[in-house]
C-alpha atoms as a PDB file:
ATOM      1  CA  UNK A   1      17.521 -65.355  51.937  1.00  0.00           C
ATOM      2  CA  UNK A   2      18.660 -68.936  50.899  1.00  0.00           C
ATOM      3  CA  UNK A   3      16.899 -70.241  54.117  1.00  0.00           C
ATOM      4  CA  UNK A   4      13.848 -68.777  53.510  1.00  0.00           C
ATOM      5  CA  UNK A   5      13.548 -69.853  49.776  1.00  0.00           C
ATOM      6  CA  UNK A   6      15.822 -72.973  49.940  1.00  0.00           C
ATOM      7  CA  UNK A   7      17.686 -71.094  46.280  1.00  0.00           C
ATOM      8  CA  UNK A   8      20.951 -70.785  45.458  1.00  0.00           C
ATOM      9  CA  UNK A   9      20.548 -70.291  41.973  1.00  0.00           C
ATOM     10  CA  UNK A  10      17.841 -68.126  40.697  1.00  0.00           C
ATOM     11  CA  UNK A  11      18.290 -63.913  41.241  1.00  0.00           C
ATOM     12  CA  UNK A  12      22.015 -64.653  42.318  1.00  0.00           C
ATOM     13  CA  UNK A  13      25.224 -64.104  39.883  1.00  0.00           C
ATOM     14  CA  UNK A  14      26.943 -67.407  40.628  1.00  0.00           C
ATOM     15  CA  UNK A  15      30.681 -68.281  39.379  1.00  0.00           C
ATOM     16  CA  UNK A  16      28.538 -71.283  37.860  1.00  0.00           C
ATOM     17  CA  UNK A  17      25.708 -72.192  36.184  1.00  0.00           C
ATOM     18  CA  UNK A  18      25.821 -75.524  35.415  1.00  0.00           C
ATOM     19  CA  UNK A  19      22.536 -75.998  33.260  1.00  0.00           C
ATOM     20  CA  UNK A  20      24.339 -73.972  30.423  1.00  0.00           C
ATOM     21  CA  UNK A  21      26.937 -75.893  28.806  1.00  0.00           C
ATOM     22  CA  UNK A  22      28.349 -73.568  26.646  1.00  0.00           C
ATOM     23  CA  UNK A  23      29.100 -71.145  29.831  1.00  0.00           C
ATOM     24  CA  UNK A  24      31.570 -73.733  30.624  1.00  0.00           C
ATOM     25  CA  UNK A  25      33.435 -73.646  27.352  1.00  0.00           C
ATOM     26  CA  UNK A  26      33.612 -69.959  27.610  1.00  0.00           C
ATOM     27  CA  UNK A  27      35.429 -69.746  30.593  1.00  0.00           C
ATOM     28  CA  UNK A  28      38.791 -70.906  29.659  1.00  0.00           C
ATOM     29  CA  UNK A  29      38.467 -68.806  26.819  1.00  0.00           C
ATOM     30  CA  UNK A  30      37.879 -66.119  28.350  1.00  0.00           C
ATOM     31  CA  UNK A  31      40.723 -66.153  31.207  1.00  0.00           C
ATOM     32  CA  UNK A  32      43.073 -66.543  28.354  1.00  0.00           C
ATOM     33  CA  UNK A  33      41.858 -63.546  27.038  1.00  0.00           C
ATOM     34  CA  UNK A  34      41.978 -61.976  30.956  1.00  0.00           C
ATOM     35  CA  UNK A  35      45.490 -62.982  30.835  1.00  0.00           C
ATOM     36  CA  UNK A  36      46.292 -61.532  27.388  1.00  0.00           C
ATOM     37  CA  UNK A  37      44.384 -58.193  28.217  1.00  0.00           C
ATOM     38  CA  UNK A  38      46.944 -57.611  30.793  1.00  0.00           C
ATOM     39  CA  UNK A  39      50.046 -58.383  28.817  1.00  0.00           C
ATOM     40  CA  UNK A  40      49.455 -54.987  26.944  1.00  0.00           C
ATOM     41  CA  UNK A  41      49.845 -53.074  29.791  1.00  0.00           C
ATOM     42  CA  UNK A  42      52.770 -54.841  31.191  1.00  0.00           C
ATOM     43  CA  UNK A  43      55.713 -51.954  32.106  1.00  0.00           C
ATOM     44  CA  UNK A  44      58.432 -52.229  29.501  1.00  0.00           C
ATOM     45  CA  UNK A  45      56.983 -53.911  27.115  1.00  0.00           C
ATOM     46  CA  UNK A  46      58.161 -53.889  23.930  1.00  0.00           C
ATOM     47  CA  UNK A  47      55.712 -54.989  20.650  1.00  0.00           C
ATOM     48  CA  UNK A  48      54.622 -58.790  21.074  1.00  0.00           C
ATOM     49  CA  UNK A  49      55.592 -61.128  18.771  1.00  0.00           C
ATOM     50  CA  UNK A  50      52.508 -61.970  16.711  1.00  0.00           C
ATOM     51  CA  UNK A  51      52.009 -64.758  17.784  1.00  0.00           C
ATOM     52  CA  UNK A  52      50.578 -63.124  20.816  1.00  0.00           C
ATOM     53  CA  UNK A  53      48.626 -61.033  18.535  1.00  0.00           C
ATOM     54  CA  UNK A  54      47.491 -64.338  16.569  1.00  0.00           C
ATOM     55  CA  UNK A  55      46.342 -66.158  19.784  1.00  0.00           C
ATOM     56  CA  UNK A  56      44.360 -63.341  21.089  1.00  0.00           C
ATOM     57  CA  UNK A  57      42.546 -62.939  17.675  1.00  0.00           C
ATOM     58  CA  UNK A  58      41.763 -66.630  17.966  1.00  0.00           C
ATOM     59  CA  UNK A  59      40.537 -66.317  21.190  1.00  0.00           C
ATOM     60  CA  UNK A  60      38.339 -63.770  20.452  1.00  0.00           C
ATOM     61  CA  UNK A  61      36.555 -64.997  17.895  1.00  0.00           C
ATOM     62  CA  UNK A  62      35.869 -68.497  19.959  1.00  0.00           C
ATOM     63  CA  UNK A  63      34.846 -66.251  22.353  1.00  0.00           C
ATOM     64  CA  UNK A  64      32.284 -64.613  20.293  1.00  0.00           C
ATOM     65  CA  UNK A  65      31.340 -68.055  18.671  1.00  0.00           C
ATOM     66  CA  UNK A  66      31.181 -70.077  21.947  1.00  0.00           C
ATOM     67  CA  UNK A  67      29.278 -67.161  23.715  1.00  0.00           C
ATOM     68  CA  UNK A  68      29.069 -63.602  22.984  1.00  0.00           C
ATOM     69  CA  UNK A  69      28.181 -62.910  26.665  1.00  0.00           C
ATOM     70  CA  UNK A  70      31.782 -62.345  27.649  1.00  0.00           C
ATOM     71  CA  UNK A  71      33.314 -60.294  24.449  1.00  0.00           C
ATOM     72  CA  UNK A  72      30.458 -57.623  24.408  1.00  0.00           C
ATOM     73  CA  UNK A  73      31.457 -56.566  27.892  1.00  0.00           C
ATOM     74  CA  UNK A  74      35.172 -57.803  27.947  1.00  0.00           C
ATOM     75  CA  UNK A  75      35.616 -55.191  24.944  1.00  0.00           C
ATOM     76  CA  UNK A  76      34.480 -51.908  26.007  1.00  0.00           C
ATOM     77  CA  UNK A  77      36.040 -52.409  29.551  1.00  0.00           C
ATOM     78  CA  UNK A  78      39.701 -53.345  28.055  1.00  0.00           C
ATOM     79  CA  UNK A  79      38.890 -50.372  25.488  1.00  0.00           C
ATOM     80  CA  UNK A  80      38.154 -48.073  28.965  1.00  0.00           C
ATOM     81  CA  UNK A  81      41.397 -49.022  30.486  1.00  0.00           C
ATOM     82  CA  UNK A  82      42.916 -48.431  27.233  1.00  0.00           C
ATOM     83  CA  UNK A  83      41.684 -45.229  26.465  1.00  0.00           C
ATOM     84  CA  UNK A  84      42.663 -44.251  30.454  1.00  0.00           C
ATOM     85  CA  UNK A  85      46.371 -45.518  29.781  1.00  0.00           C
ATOM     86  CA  UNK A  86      46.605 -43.163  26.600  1.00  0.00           C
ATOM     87  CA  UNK A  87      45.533 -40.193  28.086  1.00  0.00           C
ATOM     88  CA  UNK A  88      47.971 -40.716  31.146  1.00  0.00           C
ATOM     89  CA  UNK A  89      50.547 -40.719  28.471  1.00  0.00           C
ATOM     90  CA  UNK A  90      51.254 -44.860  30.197  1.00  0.00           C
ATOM     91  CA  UNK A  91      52.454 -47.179  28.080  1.00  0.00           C
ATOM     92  CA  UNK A  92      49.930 -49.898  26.227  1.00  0.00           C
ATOM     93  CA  UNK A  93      50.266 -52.393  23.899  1.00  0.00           C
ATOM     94  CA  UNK A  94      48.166 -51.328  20.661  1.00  0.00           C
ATOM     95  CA  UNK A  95      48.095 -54.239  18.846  1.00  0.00           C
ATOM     96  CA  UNK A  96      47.119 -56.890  21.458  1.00  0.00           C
ATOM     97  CA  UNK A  97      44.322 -54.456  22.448  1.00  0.00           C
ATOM     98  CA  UNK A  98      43.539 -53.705  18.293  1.00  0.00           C
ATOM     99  CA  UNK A  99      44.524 -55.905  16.244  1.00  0.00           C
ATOM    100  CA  UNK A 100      44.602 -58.663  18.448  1.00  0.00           C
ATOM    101  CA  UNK A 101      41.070 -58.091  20.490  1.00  0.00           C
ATOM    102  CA  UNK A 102      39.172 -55.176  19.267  1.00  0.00           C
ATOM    103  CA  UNK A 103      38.989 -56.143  15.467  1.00  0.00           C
ATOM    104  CA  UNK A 104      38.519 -59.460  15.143  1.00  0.00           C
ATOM    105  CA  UNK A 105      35.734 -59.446  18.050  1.00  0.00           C
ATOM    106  CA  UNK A 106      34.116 -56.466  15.785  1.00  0.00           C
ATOM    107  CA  UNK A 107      33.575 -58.321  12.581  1.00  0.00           C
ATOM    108  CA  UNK A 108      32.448 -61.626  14.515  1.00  0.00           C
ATOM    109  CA  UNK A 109      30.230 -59.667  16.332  1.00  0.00           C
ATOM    110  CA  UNK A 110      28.853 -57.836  13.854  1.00  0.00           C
ATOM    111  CA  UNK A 111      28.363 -60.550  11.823  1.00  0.00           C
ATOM    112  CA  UNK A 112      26.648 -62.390  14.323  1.00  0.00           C
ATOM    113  CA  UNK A 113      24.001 -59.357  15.301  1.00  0.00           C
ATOM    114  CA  UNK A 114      23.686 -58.903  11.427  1.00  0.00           C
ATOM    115  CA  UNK A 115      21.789 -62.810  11.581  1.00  0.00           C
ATOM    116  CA  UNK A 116      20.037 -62.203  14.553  1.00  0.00           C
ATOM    117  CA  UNK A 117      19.041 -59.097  14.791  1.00  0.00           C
ATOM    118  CA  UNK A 118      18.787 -57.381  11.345  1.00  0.00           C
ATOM    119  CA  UNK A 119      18.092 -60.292   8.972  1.00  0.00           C
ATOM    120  CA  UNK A 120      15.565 -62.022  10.689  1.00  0.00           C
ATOM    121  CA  UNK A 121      13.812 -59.518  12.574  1.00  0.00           C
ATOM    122  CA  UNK A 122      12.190 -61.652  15.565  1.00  0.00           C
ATOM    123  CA  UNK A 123      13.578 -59.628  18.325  1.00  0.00           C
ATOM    124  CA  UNK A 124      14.956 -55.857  19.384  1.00  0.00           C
ATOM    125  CA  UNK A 125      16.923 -54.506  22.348  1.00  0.00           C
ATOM    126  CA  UNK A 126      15.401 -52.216  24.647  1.00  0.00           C
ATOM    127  CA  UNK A 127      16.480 -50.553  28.277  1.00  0.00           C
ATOM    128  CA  UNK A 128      14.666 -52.655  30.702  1.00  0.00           C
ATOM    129  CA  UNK A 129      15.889 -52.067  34.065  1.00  0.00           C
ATOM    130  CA  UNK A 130      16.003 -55.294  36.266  1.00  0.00           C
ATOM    131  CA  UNK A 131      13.013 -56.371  33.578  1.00  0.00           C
ATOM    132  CA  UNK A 132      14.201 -59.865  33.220  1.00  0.00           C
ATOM    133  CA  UNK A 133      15.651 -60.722  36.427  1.00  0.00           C
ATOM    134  CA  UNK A 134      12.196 -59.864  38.172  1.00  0.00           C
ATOM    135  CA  UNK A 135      10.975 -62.573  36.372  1.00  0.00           C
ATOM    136  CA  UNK A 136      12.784 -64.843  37.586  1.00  0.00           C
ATOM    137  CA  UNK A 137      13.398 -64.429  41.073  1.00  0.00           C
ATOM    138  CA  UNK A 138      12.253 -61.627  44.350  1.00  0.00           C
ATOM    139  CA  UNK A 139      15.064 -60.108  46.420  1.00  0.00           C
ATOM    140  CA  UNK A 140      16.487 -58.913  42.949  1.00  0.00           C
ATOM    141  CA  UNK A 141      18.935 -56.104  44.692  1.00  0.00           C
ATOM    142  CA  UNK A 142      19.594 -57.826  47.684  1.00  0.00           C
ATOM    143  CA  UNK A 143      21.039 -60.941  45.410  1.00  0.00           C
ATOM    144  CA  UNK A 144      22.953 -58.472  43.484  1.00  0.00           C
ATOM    145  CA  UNK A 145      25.020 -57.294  46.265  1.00  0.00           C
ATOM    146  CA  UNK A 146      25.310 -60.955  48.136  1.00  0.00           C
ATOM    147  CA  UNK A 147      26.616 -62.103  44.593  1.00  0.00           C
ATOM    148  CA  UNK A 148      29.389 -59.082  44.522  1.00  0.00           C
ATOM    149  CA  UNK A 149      29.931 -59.388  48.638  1.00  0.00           C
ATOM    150  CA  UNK A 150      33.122 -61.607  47.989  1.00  0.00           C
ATOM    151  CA  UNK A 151      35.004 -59.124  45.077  1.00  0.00           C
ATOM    152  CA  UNK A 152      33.762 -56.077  46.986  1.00  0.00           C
ATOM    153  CA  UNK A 153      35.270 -57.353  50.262  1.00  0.00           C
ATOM    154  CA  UNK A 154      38.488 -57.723  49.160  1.00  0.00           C
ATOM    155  CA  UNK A 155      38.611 -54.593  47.313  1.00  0.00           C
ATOM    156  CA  UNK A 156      37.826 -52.817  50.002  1.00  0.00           C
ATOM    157  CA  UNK A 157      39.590 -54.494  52.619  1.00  0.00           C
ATOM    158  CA  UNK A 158      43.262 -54.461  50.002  1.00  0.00           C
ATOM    159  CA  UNK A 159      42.389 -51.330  48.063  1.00  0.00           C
ATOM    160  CA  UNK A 160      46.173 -50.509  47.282  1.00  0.00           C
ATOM    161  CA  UNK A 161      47.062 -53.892  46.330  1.00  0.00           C
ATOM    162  CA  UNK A 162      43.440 -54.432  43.974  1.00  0.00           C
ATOM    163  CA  UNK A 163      43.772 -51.356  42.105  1.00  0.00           C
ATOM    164  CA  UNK A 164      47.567 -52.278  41.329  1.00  0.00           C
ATOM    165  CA  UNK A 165      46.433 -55.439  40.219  1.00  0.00           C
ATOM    166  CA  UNK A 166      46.096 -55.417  36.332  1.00  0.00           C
ATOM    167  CA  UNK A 167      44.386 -58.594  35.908  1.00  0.00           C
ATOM    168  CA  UNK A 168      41.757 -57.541  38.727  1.00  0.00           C
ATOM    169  CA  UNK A 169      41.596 -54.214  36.960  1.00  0.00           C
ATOM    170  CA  UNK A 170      39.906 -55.285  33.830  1.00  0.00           C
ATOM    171  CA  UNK A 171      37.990 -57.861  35.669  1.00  0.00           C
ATOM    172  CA  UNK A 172      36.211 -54.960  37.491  1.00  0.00           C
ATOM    173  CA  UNK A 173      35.697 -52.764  34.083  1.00  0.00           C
ATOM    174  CA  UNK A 174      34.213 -56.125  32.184  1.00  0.00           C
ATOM    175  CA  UNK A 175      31.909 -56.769  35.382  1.00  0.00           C
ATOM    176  CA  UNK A 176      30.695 -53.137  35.528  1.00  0.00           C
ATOM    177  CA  UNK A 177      29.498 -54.055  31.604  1.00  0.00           C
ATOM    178  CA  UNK A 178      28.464 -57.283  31.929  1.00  0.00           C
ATOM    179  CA  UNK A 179      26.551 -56.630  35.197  1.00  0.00           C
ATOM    180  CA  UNK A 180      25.136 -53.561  33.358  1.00  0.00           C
ATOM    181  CA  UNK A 181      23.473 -55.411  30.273  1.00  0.00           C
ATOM    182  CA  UNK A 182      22.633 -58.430  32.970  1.00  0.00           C
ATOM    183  CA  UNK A 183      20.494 -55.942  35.104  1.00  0.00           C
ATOM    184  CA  UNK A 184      19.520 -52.955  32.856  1.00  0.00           C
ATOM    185  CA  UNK A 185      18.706 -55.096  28.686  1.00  0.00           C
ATOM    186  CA  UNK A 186      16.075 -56.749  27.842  1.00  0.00           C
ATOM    187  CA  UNK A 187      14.975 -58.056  23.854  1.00  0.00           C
ATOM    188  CA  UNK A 188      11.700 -57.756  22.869  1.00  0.00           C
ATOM    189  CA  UNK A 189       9.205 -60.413  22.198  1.00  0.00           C
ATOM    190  CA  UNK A 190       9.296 -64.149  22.645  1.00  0.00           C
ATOM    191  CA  UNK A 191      13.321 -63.286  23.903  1.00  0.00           C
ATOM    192  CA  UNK A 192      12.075 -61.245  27.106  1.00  0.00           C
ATOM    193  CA  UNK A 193      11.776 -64.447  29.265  1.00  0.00           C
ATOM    194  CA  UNK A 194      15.181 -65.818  27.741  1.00  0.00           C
ATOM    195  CA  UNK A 195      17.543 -63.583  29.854  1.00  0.00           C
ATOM    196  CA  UNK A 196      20.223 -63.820  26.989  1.00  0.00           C
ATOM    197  CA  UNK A 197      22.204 -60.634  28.574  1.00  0.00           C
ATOM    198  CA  UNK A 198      21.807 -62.752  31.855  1.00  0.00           C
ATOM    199  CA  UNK A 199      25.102 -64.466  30.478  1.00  0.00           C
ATOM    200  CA  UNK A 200      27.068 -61.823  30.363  1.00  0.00           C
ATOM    201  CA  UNK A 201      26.437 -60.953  34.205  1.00  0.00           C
ATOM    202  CA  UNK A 202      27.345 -64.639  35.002  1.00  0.00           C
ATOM    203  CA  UNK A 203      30.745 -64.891  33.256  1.00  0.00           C
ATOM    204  CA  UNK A 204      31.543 -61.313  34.652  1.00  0.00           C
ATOM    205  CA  UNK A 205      31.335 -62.359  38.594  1.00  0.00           C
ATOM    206  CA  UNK A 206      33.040 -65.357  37.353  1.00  0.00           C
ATOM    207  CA  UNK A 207      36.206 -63.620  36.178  1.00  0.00           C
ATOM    208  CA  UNK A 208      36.045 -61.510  39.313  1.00  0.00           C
ATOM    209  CA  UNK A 209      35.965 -64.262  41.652  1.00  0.00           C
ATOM    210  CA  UNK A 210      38.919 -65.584  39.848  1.00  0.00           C
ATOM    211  CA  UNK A 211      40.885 -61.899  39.419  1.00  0.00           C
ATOM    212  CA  UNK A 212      40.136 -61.372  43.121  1.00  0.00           C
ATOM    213  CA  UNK A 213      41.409 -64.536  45.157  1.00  0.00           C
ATOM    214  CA  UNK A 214      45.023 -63.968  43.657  1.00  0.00           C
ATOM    215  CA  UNK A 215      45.073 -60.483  45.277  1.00  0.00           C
ATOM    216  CA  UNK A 216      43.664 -62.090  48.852  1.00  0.00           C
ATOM    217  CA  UNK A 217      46.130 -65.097  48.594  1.00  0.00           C
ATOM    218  CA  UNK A 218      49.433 -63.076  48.031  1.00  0.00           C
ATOM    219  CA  UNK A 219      48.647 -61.271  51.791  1.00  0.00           C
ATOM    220  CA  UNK A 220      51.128 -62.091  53.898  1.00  0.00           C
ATOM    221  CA  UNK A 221      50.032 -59.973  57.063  1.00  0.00           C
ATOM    222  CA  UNK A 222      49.924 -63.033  59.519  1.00  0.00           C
ATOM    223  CA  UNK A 223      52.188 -62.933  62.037  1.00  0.00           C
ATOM    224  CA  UNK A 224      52.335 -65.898  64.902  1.00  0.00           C
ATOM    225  CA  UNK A 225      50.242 -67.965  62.817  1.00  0.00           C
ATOM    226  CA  UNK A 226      47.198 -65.780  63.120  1.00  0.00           C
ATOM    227  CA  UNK A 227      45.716 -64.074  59.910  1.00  0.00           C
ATOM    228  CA  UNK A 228      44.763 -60.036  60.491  1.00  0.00           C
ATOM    229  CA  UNK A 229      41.262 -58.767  60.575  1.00  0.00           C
ATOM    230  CA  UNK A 230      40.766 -58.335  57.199  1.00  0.00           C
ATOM    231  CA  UNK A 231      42.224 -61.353  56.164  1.00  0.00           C
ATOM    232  CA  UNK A 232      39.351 -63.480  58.549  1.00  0.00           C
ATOM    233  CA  UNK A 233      36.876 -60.983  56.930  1.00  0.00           C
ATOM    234  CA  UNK A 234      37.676 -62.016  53.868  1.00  0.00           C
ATOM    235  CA  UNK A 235      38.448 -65.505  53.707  1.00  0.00           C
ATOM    236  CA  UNK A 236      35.299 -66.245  55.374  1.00  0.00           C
ATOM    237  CA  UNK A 237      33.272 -65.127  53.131  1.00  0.00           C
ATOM    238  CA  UNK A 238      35.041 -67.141  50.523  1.00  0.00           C
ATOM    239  CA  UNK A 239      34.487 -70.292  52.565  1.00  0.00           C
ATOM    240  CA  UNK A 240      30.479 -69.803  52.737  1.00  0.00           C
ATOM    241  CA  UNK A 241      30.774 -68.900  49.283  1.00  0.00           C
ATOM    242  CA  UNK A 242      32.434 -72.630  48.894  1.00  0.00           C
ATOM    243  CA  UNK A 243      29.824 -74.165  51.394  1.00  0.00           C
ATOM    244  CA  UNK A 244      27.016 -72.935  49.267  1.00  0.00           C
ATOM    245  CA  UNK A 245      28.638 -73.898  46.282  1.00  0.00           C
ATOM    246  CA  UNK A 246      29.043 -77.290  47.343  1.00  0.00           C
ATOM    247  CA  UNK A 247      25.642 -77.893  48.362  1.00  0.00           C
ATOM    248  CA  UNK A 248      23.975 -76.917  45.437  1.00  0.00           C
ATOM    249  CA  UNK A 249      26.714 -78.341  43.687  1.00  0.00           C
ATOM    250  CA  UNK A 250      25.453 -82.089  45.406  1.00  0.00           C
ATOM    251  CA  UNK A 251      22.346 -81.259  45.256  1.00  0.00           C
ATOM    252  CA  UNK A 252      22.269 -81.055  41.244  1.00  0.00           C
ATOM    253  CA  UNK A 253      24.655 -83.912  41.321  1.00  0.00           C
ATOM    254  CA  UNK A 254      21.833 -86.271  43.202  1.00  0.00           C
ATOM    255  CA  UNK A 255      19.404 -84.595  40.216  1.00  0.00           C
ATOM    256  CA  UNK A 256      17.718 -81.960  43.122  1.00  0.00           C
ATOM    257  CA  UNK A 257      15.239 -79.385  41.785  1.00  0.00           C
ATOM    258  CA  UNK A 258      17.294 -76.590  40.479  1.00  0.00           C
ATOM    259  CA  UNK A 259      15.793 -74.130  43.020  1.00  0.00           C
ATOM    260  CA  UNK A 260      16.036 -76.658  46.073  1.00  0.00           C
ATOM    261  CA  UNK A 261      19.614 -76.554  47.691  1.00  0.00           C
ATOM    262  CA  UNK A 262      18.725 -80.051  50.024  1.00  0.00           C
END
């Protein structure tokens, strides 16, 4: 694939995308918000002060200021988990996932799809499957599951210890979101070629790469210095994911055309 079209970019979900800026203030906003996500469904946890309540709220609102792309998916996974944790009678923190997330993302939100979308009328959302990513790029599938071959590796390969992991937990339900509006929403009008849900399938692979490498790195199956099976498995495939990263890295760096990788 890369070979044949010299791309690393277009058709792919990449950790990166370094020709939109305000990607790259979302992410530390949104691993904060990973991180607090988690602390409601900590064992034994008894109500946060609220200050933790205070500094999710804040977060959430940069988030939806910065970019929307993460929050819109971000919220209906961490409501999924929720909702899964109350009907298994587990224990969850209410008002980190309420008061803390859910509301104040709701009324930025909302007031944000009230200007866009309902006051000045230039553009709808429709069901578009893989509409706007067939624009931009062939291969469309085939991308999709190199860009996932990393997460999906070491899920499979450390099942027991992934679906344990709480932070990798809701990075999985906010990816199946974010991918979902990525692949399947489109707008209408001038917006079709903009790829604004694009975002949100960007930031998701981004917060699974992250979730996912903790899980890999606390393996401690080597024994005489040499790593098991699915260990090599693995950890290859997160070293040509840094090769390729590097490269068109450089090759952006050195002001390369943003399809060439060389």
């Amino acid at each position: 694939m890369t070979l044949h079209e010299k791309n690393l970019s277009l058709g792919y979900k990449t950790p990166t995308a370094y020709h939109n800026p305000t990607l790259g203030l979302l992410k530390p906003v949104a691993l904060g918000l990973l991180i607090l996500g988690t602390r409601a469904f900590d064992r034994g946890v008894a109500s946060p002060s609220w200050g933790i309540v205070g500094v999710a709220a804040i977060l959430s609102v940069l988030s939806c200021l910065t970019k929307p792309s993460f929050q819109i998916c971000f919220l209906p996974g961490l409501g999924f988990l929720t909702a899964l944790a109350l009907v298994r009678r587990q224990e969850v923190d209410l008002r980190i996932c309420v008061l803390g997330i859910a509301l104040p993302s709701f009324l930025t939100l909302g007031w944000q799809y009230m200007v866009s979308f309902d006051q000045v009328q230039t553009s709808d959302i429709f069901v578009a499957p893989f509409r706007v990513i067939e624009l931009l790029a062939d291969y469309v599938f085939l991308k999709f599951i190199l860009s996932l071959v990393l997460p999906v590796a070491v899920l499979a390969c450390f099942f027991r210890e992934a679906v344990e992991d709480k932070l990798l937990l809701i990075a999985w339900a906010t990816s199946v979101f974010g991918l979902g509006y990525a692949y399947f929403l489109a707008e209408t009008g001038t917006r079709l070629s903009h790829g604004n849900f694009l975002w949100s399938g960007y930031i998701s692979v981004f917060i699974l790469y992250v979730a996912s490498v903790p899980v890999l790195l606390r393996q401690r199956s080597a024994q005489a210095g040499r790593l098991a099976m699915k260990e090599r498995i693995c950890w290859g495939l997160f070293g040509l994911q840094v090769v390729s990263g590097t490269i068109f890295a450089v090759s952006q760096m050195f002001g390369g055309d943003y399809l060439a990788y060389w």
